[in-house]
N, C-alpha and C. Protein backbone atom coordinates (compact mmCIF):
# COMPACT_ATOMS: atom_id res chain seq x y z
N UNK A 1 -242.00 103.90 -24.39
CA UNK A 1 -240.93 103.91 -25.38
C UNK A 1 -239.84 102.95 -24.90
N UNK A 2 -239.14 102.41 -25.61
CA UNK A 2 -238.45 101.45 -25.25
C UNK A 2 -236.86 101.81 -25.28
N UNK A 3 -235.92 101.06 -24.81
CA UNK A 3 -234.67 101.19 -24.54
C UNK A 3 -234.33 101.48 -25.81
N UNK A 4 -234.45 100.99 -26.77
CA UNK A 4 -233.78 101.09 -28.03
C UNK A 4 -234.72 102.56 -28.87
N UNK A 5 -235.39 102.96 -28.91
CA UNK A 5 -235.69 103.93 -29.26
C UNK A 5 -235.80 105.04 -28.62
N UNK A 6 -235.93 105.01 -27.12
CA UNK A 6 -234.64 106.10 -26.32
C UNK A 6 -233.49 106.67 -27.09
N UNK A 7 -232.48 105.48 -27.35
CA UNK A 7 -231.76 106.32 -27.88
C UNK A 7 -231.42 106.29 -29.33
N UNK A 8 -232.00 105.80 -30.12
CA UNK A 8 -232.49 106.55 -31.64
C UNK A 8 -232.60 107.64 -31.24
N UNK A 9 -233.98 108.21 -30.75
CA UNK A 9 -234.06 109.46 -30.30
C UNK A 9 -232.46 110.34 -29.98
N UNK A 10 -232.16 110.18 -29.04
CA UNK A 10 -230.98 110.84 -28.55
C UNK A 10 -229.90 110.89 -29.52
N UNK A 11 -229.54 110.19 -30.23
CA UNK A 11 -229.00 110.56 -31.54
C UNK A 11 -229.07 111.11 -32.44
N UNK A 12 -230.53 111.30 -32.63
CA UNK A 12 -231.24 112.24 -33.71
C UNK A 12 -231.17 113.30 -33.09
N UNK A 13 -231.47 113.94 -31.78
CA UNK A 13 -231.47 114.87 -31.38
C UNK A 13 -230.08 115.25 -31.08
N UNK A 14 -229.25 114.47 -31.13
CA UNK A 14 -227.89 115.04 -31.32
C UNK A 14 -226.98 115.26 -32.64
N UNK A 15 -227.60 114.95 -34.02
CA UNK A 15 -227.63 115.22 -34.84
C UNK A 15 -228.30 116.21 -35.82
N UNK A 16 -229.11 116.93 -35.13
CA UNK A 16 -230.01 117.40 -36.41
C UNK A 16 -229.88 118.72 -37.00
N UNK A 17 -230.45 119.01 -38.23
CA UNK A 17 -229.53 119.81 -38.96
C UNK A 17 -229.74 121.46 -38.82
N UNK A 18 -228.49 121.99 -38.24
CA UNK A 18 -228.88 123.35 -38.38
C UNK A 18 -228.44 124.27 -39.88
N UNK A 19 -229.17 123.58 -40.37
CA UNK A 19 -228.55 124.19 -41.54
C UNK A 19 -228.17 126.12 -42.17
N UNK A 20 -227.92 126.32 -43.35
CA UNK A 20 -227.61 127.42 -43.21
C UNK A 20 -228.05 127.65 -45.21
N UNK A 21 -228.65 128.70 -45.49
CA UNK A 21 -229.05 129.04 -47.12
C UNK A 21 -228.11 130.02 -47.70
N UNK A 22 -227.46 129.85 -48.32
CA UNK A 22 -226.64 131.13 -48.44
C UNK A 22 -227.45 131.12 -49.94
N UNK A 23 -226.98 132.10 -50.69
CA UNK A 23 -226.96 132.83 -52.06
C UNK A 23 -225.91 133.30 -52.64
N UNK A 24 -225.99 132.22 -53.78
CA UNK A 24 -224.63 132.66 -54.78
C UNK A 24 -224.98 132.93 -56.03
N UNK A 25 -225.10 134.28 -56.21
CA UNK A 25 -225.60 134.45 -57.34
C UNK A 25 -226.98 134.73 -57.66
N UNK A 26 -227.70 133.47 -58.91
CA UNK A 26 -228.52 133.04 -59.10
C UNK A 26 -229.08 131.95 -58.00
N UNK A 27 -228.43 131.66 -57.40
CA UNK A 27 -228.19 130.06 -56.63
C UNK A 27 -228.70 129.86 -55.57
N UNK A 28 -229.36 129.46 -54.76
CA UNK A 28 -229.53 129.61 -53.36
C UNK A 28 -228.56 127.81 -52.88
N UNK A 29 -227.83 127.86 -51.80
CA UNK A 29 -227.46 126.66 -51.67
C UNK A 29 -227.54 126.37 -50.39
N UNK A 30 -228.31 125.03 -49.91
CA UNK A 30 -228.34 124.93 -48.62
C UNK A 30 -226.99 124.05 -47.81
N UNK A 31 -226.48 124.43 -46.93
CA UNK A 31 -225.29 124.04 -46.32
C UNK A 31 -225.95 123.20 -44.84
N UNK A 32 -225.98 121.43 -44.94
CA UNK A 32 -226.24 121.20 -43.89
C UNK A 32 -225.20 121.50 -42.80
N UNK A 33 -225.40 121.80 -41.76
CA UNK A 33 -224.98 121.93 -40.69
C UNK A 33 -225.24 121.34 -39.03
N UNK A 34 -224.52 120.02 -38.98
CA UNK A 34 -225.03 119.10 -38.13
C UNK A 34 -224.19 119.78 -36.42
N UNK A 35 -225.43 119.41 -35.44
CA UNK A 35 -225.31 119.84 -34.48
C UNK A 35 -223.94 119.01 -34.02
N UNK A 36 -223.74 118.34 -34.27
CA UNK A 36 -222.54 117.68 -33.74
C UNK A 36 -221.28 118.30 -34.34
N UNK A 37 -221.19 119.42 -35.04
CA UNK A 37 -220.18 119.63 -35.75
C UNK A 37 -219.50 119.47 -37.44
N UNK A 38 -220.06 118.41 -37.52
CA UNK A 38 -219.61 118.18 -39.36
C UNK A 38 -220.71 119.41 -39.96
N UNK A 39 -220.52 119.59 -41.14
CA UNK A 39 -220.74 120.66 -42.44
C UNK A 39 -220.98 119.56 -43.65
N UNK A 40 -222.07 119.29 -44.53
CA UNK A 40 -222.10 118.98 -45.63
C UNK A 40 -222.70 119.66 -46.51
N UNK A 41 -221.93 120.15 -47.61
CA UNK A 41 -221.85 121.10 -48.54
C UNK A 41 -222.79 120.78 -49.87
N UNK A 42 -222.85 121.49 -50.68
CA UNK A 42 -223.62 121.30 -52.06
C UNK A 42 -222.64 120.05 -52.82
N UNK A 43 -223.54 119.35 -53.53
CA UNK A 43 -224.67 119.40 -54.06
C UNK A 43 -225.48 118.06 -53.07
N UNK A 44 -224.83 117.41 -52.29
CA UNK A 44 -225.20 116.41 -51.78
C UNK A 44 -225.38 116.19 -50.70
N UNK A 45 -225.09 117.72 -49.77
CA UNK A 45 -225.27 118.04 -48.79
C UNK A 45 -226.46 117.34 -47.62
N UNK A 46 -227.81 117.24 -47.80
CA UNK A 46 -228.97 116.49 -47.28
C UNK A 46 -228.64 114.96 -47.06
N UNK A 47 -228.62 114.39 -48.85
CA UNK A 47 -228.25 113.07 -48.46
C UNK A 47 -227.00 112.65 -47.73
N UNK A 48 -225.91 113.46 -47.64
CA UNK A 48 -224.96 112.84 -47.21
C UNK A 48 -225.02 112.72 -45.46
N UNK A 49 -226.15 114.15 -45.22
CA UNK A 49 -226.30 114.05 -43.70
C UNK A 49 -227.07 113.20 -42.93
N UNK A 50 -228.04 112.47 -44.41
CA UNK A 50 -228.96 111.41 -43.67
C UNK A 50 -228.16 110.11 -43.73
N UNK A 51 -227.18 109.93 -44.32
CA UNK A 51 -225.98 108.48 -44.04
C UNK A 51 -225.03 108.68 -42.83
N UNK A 52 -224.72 110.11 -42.95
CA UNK A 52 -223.78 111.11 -41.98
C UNK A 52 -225.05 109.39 -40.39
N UNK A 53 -225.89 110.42 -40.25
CA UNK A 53 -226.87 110.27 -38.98
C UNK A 53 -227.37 108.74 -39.03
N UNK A 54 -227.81 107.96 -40.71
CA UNK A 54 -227.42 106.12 -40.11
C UNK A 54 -226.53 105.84 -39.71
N UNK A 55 -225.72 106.36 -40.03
CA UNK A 55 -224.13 105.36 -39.24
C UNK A 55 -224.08 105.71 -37.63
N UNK A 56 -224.31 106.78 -37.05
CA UNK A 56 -224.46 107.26 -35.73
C UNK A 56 -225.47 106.14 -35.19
N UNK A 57 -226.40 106.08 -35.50
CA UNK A 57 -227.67 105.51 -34.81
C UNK A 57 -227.02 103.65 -35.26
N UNK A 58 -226.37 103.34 -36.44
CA UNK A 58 -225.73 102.36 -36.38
C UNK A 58 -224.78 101.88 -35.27
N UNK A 59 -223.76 102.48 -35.11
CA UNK A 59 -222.67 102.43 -34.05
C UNK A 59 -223.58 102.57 -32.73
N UNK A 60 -224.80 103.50 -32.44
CA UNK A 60 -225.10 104.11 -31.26
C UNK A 60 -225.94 102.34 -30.69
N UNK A 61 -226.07 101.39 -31.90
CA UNK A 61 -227.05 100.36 -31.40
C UNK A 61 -225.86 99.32 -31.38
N UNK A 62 -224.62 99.23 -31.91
CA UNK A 62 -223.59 98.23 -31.33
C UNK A 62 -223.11 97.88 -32.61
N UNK A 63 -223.82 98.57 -33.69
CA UNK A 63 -223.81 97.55 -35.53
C UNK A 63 -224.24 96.85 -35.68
N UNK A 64 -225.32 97.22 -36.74
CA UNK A 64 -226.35 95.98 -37.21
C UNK A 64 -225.87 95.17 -38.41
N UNK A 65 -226.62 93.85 -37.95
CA UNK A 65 -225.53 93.09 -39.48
C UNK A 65 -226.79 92.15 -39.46
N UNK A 66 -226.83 91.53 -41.12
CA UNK A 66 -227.97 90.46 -41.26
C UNK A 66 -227.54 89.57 -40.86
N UNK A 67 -228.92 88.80 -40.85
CA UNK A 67 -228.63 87.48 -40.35
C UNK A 67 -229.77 86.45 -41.08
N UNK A 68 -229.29 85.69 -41.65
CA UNK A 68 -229.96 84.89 -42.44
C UNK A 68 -229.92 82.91 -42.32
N UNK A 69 -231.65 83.03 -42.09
CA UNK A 69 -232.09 81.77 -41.67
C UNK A 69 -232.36 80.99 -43.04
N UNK A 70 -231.65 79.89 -42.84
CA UNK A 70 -231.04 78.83 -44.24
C UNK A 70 -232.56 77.74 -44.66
N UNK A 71 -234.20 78.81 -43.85
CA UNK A 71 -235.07 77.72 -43.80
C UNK A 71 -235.32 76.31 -43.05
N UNK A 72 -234.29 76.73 -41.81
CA UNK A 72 -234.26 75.54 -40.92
C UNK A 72 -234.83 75.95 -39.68
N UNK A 73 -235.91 77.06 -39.42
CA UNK A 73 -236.32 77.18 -38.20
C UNK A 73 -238.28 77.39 -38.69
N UNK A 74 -238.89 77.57 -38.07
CA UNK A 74 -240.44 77.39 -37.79
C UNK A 74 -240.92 79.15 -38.27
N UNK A 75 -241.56 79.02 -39.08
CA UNK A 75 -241.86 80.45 -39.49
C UNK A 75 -242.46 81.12 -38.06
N UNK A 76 -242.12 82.53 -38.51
CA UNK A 76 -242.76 83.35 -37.14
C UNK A 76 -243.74 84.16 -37.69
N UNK A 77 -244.08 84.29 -39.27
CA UNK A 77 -244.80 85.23 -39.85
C UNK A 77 -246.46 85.07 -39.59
N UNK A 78 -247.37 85.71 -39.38
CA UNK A 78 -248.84 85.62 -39.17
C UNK A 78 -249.29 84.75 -40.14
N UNK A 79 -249.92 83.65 -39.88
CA UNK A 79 -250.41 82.73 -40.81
C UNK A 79 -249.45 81.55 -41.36
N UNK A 80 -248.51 81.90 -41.03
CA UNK A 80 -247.85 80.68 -41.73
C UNK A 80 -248.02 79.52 -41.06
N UNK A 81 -247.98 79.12 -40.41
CA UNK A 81 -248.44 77.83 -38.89
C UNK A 81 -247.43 76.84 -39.24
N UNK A 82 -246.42 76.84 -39.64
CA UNK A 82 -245.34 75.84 -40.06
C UNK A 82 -243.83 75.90 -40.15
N UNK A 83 -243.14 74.99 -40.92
CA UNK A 83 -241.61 74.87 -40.80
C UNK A 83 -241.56 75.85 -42.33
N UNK A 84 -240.33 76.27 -42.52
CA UNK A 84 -240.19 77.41 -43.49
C UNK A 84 -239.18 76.70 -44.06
N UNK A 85 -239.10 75.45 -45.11
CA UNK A 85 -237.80 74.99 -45.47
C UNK A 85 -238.38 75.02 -46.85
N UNK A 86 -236.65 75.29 -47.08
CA UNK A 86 -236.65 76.13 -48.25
C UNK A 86 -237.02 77.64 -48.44
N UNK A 87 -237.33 77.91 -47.72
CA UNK A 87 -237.55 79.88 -47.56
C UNK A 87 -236.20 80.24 -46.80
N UNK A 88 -235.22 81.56 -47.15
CA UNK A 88 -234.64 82.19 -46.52
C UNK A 88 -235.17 83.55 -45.47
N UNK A 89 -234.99 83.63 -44.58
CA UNK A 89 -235.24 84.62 -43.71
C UNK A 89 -234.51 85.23 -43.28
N UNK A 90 -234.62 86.92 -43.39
CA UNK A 90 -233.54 87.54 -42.80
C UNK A 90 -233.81 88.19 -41.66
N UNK A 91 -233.38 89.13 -41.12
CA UNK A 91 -233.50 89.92 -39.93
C UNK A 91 -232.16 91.09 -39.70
N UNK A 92 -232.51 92.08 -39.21
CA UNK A 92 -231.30 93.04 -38.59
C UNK A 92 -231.00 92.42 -37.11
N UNK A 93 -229.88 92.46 -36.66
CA UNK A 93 -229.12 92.10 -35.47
C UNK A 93 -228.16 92.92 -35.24
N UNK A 94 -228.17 93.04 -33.52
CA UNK A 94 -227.56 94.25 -33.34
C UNK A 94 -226.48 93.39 -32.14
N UNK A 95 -225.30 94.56 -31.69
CA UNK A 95 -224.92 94.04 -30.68
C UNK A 95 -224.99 94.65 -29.07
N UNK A 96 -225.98 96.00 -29.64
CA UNK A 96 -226.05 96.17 -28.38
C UNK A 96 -227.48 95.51 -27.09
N UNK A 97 -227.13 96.15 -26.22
CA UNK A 97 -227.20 95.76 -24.68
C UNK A 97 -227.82 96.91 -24.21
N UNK A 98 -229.17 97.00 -23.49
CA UNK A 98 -229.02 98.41 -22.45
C UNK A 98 -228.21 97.88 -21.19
N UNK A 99 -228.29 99.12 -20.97
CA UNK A 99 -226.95 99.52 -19.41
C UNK A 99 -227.60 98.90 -18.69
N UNK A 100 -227.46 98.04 -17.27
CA UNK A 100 -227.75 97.51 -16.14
C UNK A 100 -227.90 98.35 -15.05
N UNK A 101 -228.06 98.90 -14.41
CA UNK A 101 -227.68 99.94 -13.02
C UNK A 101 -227.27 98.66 -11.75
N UNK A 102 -226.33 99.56 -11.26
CA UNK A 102 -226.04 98.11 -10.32
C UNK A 102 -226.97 97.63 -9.74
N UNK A 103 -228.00 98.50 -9.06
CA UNK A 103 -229.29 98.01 -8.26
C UNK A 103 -230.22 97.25 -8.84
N UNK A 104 -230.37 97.18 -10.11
CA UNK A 104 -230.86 95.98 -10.70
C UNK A 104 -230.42 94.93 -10.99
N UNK A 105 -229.52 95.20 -10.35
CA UNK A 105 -228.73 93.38 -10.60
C UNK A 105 -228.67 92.75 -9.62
């Protein structure tokens, strides 16, 4: 497993939902309840905890931002065997770094 999905992992596992079902009524409503503390409530409760947990794993990788090739570099895709001009290419880019330990340096 690699540095970067180390800690995906560890984020997810520091996020995940303990949620809670109550009953109102007719109603059953599920109340996410994230291990880290936040509460997201009905009706949007789920989705809001799965943006709640991208942005964590966002920040946790440094912030990812596109990055877009103007068709001025050599395709990297299987089969293409050539220059890519006129094609745009994008990619996610991050800013993080794993940690160094001093002894490896």
């Amino acid at each position: 497993m690699s540095d970067a999905q180390k800690l995906i992992a560890e984020v997810l596992r520091a996020h995940t939902d303990e949620g809670r079902l109550f009953t109102l009524g007719d109603s059953d409503w599920h109340v996410v309840m994230c291990q880290c503390g936040k509460e997201f409530g009905p009706p949007h409760g789920i989705g809001d905890h799965a943006e709640h947990v991208a942005a964590e794993i966002d920040k946790a990788l440094g912030g990812l931002g596109r990055e877009v090739s103007k068709g001025t570099r050599m395709c990297s895709y299987p089969g293409s065997g050539g220059p890519c001009e006129g094609k745009d290419h994008g990619r996610w880019v991050s800013g993080w770094t794993p940690e160094i330990d001093e002894e490896d340096r």
